[in-house]
Protein backbone atom coordinates (compact mmCIF):
# COMPACT_ATOMS: atom_id res chain seq x y z
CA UNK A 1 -104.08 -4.92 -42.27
CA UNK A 2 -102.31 -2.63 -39.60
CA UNK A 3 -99.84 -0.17 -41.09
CA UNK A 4 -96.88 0.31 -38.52
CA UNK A 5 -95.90 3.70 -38.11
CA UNK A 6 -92.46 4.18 -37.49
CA UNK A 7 -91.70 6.32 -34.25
CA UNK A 8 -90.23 9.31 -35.18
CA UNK A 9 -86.22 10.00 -33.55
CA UNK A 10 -87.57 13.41 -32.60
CA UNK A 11 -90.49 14.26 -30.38
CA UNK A 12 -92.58 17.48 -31.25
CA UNK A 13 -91.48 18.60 -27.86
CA UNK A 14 -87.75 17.99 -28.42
CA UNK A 15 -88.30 19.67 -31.21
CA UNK A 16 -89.44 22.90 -29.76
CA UNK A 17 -87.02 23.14 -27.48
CA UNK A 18 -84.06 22.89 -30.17
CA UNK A 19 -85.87 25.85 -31.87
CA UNK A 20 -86.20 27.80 -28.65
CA UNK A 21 -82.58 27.33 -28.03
CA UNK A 22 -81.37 28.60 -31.50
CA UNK A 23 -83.55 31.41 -31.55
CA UNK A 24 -82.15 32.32 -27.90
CA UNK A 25 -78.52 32.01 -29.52
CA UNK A 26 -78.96 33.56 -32.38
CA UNK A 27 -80.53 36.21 -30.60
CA UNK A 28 -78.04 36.48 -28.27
CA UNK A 29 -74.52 36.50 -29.90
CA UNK A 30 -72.75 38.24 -27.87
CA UNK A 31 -73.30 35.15 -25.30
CA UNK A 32 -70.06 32.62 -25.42
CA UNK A 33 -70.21 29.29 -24.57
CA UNK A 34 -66.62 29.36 -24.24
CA UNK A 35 -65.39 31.66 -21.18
CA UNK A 36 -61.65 32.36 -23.14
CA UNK A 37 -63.66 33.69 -26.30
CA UNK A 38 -65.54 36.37 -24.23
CA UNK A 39 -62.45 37.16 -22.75
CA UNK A 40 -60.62 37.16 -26.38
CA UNK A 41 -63.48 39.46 -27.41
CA UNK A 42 -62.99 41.83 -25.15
CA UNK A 43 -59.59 42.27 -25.41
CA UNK A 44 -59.68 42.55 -29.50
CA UNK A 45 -62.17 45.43 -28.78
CA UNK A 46 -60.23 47.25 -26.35
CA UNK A 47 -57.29 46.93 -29.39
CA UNK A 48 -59.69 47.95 -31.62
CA UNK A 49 -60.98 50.94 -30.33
CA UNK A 50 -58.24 52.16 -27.19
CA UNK A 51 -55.96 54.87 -27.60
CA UNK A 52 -53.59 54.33 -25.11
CA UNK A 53 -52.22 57.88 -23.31
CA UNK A 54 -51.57 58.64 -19.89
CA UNK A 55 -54.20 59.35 -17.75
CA UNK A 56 -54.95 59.96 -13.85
CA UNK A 57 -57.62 57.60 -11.89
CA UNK A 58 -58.31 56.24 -8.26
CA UNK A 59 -56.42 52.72 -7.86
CA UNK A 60 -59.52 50.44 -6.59
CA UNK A 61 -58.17 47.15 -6.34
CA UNK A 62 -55.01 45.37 -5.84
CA UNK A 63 -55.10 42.09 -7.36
CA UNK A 64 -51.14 41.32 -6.77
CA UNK A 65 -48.00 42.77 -6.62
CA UNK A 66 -48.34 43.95 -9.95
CA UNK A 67 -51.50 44.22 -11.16
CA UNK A 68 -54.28 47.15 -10.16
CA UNK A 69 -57.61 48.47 -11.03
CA UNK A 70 -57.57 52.11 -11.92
CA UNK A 71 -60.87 53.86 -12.24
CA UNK A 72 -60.21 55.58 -16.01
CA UNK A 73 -63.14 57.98 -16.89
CA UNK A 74 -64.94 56.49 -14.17
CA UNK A 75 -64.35 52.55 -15.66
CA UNK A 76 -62.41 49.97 -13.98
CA UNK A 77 -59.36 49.20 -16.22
CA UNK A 78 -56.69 46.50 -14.72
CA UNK A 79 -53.24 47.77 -14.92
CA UNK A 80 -50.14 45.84 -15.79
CA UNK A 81 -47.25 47.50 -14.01
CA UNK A 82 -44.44 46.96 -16.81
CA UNK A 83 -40.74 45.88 -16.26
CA UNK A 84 -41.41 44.25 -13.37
CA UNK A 85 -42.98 41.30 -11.74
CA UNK A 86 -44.24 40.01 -8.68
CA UNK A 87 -44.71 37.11 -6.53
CA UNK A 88 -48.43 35.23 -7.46
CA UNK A 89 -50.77 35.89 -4.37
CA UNK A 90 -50.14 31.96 -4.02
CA UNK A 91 -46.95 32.19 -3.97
CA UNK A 92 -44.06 33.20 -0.98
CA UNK A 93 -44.05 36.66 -0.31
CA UNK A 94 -47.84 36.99 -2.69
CA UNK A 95 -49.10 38.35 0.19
CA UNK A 96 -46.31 40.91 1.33
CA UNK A 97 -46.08 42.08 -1.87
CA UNK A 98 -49.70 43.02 -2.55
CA UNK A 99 -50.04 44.86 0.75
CA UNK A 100 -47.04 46.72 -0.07
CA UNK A 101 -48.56 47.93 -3.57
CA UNK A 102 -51.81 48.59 -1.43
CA UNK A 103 -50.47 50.47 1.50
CA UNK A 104 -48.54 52.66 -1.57
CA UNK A 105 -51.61 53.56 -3.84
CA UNK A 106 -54.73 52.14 -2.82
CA UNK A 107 -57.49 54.55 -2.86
CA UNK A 108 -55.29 57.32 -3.98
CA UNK A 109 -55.24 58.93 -7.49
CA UNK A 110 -52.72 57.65 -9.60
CA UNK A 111 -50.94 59.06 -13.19
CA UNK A 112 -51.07 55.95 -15.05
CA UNK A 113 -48.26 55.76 -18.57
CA UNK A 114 -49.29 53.31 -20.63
CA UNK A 115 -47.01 51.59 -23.32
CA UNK A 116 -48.69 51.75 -26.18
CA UNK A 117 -50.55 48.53 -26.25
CA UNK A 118 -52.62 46.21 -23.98
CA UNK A 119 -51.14 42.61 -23.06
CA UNK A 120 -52.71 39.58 -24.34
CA UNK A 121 -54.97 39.69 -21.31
CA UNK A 122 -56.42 42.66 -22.36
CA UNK A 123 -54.33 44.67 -19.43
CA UNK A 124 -52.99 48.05 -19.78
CA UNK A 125 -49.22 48.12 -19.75
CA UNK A 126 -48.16 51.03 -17.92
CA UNK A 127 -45.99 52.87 -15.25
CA UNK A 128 -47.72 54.15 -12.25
CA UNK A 129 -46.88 57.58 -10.05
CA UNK A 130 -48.38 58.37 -7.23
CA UNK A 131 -48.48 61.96 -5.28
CA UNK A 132 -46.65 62.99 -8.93
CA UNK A 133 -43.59 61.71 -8.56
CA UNK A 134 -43.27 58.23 -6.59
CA UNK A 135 -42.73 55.18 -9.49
CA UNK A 136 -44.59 52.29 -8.18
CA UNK A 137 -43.05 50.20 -10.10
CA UNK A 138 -39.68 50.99 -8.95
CA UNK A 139 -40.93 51.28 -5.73
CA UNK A 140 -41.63 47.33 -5.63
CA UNK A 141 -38.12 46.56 -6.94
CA UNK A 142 -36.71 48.67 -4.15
CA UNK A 143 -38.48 47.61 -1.20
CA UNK A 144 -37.62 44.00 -2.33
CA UNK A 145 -40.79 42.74 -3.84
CA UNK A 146 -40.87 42.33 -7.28
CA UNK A 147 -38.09 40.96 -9.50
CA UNK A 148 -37.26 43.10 -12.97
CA UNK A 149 -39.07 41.58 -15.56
CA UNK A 150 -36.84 39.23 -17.77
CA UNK A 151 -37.44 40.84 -20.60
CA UNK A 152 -36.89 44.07 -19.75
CA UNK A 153 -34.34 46.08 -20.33
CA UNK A 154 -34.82 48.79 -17.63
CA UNK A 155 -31.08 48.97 -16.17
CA UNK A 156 -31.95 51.42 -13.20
CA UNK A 157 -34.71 48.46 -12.26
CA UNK A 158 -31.78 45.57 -12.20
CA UNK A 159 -29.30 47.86 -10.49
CA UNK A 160 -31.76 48.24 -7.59
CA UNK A 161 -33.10 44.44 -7.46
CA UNK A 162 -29.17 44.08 -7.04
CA UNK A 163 -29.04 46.22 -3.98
CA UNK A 164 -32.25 44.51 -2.36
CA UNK A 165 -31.21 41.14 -2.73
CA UNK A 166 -27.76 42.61 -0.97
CA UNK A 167 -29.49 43.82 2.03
CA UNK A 168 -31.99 40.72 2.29
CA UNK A 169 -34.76 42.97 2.32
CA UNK A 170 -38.50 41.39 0.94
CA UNK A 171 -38.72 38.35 -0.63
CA UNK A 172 -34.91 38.35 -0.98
CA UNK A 173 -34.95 37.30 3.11
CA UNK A 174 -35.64 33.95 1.75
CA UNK A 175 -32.42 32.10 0.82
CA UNK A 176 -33.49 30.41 -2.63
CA UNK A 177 -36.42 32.99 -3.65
CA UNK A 178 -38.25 31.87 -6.87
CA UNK A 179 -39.21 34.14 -9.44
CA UNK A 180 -42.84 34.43 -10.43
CA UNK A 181 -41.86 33.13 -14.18
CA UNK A 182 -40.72 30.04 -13.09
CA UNK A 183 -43.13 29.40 -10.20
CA UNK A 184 -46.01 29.88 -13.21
CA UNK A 185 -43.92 27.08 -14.82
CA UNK A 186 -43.87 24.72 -12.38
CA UNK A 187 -47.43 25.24 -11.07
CA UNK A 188 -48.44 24.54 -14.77
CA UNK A 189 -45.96 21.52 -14.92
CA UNK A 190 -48.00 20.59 -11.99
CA UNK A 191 -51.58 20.59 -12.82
CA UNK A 192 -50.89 18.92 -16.47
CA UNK A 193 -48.99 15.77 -15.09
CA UNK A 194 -52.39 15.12 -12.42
């Protein structure tokens, strides 16, 4: 009489590979399946460990309007500039705007103030000078391209937004210009109704 021998669910082969896989993982934590985690790491590290205080680096990159890499003790940090914000690079007058911030500070050294914590993106909040005494920041808001931040409550920044928008100058040439906030909005209004 034949005995039937039930197949077995798993392979020997199958098998091994599951094991090579865990002990890769579990030799490997700091690997994320998950892109946001890494990113969430990261960030909680930088809060861990950072003290925030003002410091001087080159500006290496201009991502947009408002947001640089400063070389700080020779790493690349990406800089928030705070109380202000600026057209997405997708967006009307992206473009303009990030040239402006580049043709003002790229490849120069910079005195970067921090606030004194990161943003949820792991970004230093800060004020930038350059040659000592120029305020980027303010600098955006005068030449017309950047809006004061909503939140913020930098008076001197909404007076001259006021006066920009007055003389038509940047983005405020456009007759119905639409803030970064609200174009972020709508683009994500956008992608969740495909």
């Amino acid at each position: 009489m034949r005995r039937h021998r039930s197949k077995s669910k798993y392979t020997i082969g199958s098998l091994l590979l599951l094991l090579a896989f865990s002990f890769y993982m579990a030799c490997n934590p700091d690997r994320k399946q998950d892109g946001e985690r890494t990113k969430r790491h990261k960030v909680e590290s930088h809060k861990a460990t950072d003290s925030l205080t003002s410091f001087e680096g080159k500006v290496t990159g201009i991502k947009d309007g408002d947001t640089f890499e400063v070389l700080r003790n020779g790493e690349p940090e990406r800089v928030r500039l705070v109380d202000i914000d600026s057209p997405e690079s997708q967006q009307a007058f992206g473009k303009a705007a990030k040239k402006y911030a580049s043709d003002l500070c790229f490849g120069k050294t910079v005195r970067v103030e921090p606030k004194k914590k990161r943003d949820q993106y792991g970004r230093i909040l800060a004020t930038i000078y350059v040659d000592d005494s120029v305020n980027i920041n303010a600098e955006m808001i005068k030449a017309g391209y950047a809006w004061r931040y909503k939140y913020s409550k930098n008076k001197e920044y909404g007076a001259w937004q006021q006066e920009a928008r007055q003389r038509h100058i940047g983005l405020w040439a456009d007759e119905n210009p639409v803030n970064p906030w609200q174009w972020r909005k709508e683009q994500k209004q956008r992608h969740t109704n495909y």
